[in-house]
C-alpha atoms as a PDB file:
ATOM      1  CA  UNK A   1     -65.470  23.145  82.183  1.00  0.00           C
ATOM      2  CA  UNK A   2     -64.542  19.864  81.503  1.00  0.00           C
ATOM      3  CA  UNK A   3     -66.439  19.774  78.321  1.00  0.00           C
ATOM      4  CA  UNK A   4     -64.243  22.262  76.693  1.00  0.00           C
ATOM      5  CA  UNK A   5     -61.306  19.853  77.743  1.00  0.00           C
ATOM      6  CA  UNK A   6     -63.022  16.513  76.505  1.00  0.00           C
ATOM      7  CA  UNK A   7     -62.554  16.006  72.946  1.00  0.00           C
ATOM      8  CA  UNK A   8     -64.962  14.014  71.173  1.00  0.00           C
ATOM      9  CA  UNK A   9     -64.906  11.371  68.427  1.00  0.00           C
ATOM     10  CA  UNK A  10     -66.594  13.730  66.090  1.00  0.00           C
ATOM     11  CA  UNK A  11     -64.454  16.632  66.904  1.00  0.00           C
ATOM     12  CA  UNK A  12     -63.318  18.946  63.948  1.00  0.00           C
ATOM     13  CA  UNK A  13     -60.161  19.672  65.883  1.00  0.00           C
ATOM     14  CA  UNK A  14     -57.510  17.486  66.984  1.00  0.00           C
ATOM     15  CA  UNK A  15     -55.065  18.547  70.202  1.00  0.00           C
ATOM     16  CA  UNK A  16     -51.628  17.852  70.195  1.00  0.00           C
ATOM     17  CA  UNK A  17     -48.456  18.115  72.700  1.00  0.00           C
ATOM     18  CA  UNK A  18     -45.791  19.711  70.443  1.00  0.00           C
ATOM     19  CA  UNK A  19     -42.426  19.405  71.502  1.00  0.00           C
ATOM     20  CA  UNK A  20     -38.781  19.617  70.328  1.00  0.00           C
ATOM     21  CA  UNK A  21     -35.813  17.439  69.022  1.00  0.00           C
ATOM     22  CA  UNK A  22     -32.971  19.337  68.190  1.00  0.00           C
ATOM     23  CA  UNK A  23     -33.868  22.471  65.815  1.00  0.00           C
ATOM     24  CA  UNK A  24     -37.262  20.381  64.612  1.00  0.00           C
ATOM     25  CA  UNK A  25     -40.833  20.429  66.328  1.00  0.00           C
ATOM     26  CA  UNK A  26     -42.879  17.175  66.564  1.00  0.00           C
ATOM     27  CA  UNK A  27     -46.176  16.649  67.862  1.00  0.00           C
ATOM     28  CA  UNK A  28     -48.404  13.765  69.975  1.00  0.00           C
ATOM     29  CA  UNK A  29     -52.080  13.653  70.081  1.00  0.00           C
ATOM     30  CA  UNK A  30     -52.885  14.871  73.735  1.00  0.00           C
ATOM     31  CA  UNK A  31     -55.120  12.073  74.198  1.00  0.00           C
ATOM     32  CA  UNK A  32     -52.126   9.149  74.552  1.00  0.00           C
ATOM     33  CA  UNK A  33     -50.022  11.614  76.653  1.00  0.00           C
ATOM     34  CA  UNK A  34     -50.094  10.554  80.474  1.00  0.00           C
ATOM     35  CA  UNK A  35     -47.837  13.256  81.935  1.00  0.00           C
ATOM     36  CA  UNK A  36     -44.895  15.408  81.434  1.00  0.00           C
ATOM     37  CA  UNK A  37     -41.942  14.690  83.607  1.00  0.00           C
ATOM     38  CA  UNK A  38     -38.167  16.097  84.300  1.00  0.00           C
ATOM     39  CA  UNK A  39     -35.330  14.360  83.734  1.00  0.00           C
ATOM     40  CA  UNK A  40     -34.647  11.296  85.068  1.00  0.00           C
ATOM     41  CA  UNK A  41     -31.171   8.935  84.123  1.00  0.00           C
ATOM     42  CA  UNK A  42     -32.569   5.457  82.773  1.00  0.00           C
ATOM     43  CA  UNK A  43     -31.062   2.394  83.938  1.00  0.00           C
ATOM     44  CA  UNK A  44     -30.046   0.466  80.883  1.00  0.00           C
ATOM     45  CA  UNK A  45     -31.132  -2.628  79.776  1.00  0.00           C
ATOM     46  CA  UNK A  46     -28.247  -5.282  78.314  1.00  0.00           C
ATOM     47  CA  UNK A  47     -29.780  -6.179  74.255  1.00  0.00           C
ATOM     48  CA  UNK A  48     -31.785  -3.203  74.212  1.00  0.00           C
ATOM     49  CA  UNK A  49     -31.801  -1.442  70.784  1.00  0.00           C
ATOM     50  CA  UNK A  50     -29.960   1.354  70.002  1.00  0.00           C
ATOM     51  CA  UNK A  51     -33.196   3.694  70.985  1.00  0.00           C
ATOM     52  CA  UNK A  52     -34.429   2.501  74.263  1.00  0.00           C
ATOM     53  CA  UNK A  53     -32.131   4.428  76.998  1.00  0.00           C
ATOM     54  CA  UNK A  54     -32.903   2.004  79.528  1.00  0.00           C
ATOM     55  CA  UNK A  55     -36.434   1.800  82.134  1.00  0.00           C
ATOM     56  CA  UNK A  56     -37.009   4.386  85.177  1.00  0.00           C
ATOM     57  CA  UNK A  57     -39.578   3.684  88.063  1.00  0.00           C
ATOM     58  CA  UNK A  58     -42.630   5.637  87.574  1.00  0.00           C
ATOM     59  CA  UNK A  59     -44.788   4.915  91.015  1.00  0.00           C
ATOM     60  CA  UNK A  60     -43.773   1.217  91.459  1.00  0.00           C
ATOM     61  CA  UNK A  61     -44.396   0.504  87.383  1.00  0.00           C
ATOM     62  CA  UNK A  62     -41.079   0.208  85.190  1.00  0.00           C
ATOM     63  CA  UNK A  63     -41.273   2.002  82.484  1.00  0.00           C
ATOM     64  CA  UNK A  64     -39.037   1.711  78.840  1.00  0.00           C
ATOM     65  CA  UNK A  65     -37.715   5.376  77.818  1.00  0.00           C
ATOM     66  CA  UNK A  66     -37.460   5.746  74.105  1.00  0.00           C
ATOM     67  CA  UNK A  67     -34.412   8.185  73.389  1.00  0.00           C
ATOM     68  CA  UNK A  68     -37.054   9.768  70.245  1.00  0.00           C
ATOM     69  CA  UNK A  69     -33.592  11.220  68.557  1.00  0.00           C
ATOM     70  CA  UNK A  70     -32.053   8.381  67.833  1.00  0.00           C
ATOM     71  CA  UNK A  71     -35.053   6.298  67.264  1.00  0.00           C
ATOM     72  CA  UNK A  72     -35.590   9.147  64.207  1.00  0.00           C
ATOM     73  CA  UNK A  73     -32.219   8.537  63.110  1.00  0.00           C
ATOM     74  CA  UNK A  74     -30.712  11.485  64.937  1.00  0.00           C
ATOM     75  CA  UNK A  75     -28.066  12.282  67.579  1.00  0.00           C
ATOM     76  CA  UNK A  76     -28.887  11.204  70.988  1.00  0.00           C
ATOM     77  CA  UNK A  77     -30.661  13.367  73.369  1.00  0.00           C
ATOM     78  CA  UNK A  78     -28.066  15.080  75.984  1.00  0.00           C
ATOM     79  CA  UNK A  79     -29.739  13.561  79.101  1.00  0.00           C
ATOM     80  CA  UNK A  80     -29.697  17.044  81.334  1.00  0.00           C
ATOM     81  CA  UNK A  81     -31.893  19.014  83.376  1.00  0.00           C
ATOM     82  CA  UNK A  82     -33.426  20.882  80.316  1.00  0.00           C
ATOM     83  CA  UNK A  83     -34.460  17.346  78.984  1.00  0.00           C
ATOM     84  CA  UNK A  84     -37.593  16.061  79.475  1.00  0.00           C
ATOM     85  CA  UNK A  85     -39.484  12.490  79.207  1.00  0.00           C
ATOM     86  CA  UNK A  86     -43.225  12.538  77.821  1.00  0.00           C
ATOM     87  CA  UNK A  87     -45.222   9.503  79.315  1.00  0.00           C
ATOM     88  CA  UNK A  88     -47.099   8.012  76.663  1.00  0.00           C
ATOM     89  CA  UNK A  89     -50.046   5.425  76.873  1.00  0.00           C
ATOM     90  CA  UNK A  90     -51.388   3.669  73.353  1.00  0.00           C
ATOM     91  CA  UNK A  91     -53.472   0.702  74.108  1.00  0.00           C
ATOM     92  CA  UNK A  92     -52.221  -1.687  76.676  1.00  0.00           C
ATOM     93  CA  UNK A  93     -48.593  -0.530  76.326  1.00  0.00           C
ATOM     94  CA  UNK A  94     -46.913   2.548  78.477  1.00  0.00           C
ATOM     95  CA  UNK A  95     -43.235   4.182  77.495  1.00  0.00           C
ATOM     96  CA  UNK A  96     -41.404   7.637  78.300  1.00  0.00           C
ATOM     97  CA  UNK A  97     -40.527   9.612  75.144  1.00  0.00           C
ATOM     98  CA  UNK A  98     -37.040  11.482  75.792  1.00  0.00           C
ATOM     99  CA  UNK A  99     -37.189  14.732  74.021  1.00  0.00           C
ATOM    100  CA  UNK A 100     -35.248  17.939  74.575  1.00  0.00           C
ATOM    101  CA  UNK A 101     -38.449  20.037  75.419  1.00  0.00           C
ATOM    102  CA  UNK A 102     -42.357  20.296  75.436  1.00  0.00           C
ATOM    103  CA  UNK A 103     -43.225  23.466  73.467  1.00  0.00           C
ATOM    104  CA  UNK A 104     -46.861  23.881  73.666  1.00  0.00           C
ATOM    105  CA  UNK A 105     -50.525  22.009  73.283  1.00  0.00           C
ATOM    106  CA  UNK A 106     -52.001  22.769  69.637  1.00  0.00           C
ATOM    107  CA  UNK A 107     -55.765  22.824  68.732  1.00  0.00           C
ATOM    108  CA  UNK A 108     -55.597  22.184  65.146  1.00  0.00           C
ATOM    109  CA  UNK A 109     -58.411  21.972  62.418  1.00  0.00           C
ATOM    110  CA  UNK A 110     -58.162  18.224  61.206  1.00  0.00           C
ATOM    111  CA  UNK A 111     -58.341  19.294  57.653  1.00  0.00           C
ATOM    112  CA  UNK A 112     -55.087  20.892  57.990  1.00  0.00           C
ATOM    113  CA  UNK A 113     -53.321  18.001  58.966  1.00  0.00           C
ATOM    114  CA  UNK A 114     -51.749  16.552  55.767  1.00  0.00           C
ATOM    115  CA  UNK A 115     -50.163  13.427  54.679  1.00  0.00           C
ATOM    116  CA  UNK A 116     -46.221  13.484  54.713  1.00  0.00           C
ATOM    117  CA  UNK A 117     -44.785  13.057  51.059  1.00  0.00           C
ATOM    118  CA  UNK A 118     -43.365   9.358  50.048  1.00  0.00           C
ATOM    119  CA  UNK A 119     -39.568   9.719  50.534  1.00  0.00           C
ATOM    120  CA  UNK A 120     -38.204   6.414  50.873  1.00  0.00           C
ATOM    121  CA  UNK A 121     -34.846   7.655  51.960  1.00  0.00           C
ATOM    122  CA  UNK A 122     -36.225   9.531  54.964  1.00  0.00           C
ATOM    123  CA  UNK A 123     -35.696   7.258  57.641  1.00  0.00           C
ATOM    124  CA  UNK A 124     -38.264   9.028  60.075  1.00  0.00           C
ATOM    125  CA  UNK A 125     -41.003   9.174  56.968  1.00  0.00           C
ATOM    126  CA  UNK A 126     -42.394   5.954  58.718  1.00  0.00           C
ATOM    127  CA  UNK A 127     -42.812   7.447  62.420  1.00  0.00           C
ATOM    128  CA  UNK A 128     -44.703  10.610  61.119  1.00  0.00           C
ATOM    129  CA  UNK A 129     -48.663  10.761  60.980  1.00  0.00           C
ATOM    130  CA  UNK A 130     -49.453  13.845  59.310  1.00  0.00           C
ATOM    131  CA  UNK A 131     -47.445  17.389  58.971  1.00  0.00           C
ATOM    132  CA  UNK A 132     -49.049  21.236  59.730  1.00  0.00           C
ATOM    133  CA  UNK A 133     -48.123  24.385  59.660  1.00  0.00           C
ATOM    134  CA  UNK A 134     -48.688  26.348  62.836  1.00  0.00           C
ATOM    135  CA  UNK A 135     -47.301  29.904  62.823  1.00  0.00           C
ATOM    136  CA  UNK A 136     -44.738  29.619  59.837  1.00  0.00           C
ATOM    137  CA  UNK A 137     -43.556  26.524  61.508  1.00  0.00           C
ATOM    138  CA  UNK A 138     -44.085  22.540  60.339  1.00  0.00           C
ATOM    139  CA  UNK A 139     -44.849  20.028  62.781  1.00  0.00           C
ATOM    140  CA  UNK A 140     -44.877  16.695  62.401  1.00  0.00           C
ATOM    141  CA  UNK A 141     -47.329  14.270  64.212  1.00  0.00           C
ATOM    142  CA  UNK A 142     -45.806  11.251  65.058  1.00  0.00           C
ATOM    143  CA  UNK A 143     -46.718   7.877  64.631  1.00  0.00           C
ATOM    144  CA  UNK A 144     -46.984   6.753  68.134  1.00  0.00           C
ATOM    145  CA  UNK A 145     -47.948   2.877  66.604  1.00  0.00           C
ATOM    146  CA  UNK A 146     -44.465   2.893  65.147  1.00  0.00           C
ATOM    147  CA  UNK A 147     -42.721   4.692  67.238  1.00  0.00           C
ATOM    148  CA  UNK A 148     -43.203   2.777  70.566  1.00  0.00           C
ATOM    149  CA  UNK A 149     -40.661  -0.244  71.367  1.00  0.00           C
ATOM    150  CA  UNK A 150     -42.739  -3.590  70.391  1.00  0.00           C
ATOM    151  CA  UNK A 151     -42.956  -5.865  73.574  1.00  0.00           C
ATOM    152  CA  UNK A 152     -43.301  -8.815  71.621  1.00  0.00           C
ATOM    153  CA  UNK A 153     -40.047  -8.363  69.182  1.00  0.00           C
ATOM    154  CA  UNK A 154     -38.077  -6.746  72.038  1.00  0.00           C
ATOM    155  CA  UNK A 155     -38.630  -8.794  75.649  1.00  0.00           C
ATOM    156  CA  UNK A 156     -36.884 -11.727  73.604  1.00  0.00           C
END
């Protein structure tokens, strides 16, 4: 069974964890999610940008939550029970990904994925991957490289 779970380097197919922000659907590859929790309130950090809603403790680790609305030039997530905060791992570095719900888990054909058009006055152009089309509706793959605080730039 756990074959059929394991993707492999030279898999055809790439999974992702869609989920939603507002009336738009966005997507992570499965791989750099951790786990899915409820809502939790942040404690806020003084300096922190605009887009970090503060840390939470996750099992004795602190953990930076990334409100992924505003960091995409949006309004701010509510913060409710419906809310939810995706815990993401790339490399080294760990951070919570506020979003306003999970939707599903996609197996999609990596030819499908396709390159987002150059619009240099979309402000989220830069945090998206690729773009498909699952069921009549677009979903965008983020960029999890650019979408994660940097702990260099921001621990000053």
């Amino acid at each position: 069974m756990t074959d059929d779970i394991a993707p492999t380097q030279n898999s055809s197919e790439i999974e992702l964890l869609s989920f939603r922000l507002a009336e738009e659907e966005y997507s992570v590859d499965i791989m750099s999610v951790r786990e899915i929790r409820g809502w939790t309130r942040a404690t806020p950090l003084p300096h922190a940008p605009p887009h970090v809603r503060g840390v939470i403790n996750l099992r004795g680790t602190v953990l930076p939550v990334v409100d992924l609305s505003v960091r995409l030039g949006m309004s701010p997530v509510e913060g409710d029970a419906r809310n939810v905060i995706i815990v993401v791992q790339l490399g080294r570095q760990t951070a919570g990904l506020l979003v306003d719900a999970v939707s599903d888990i996609l197996s999609i054909p990596r030819e499908e994925l396709q390159a987002p058009p150059d619009l240099a006055a979309d402000s989220a152009h830069g945090f998206i991957s690729a773009l498909t089309i699952v069921d009549g509706r677009m979903i965008r793959v983020l960029d999890l490289a650019s979408v994660l605080p940097d702990d260099s730039a921001e621990a000053a």
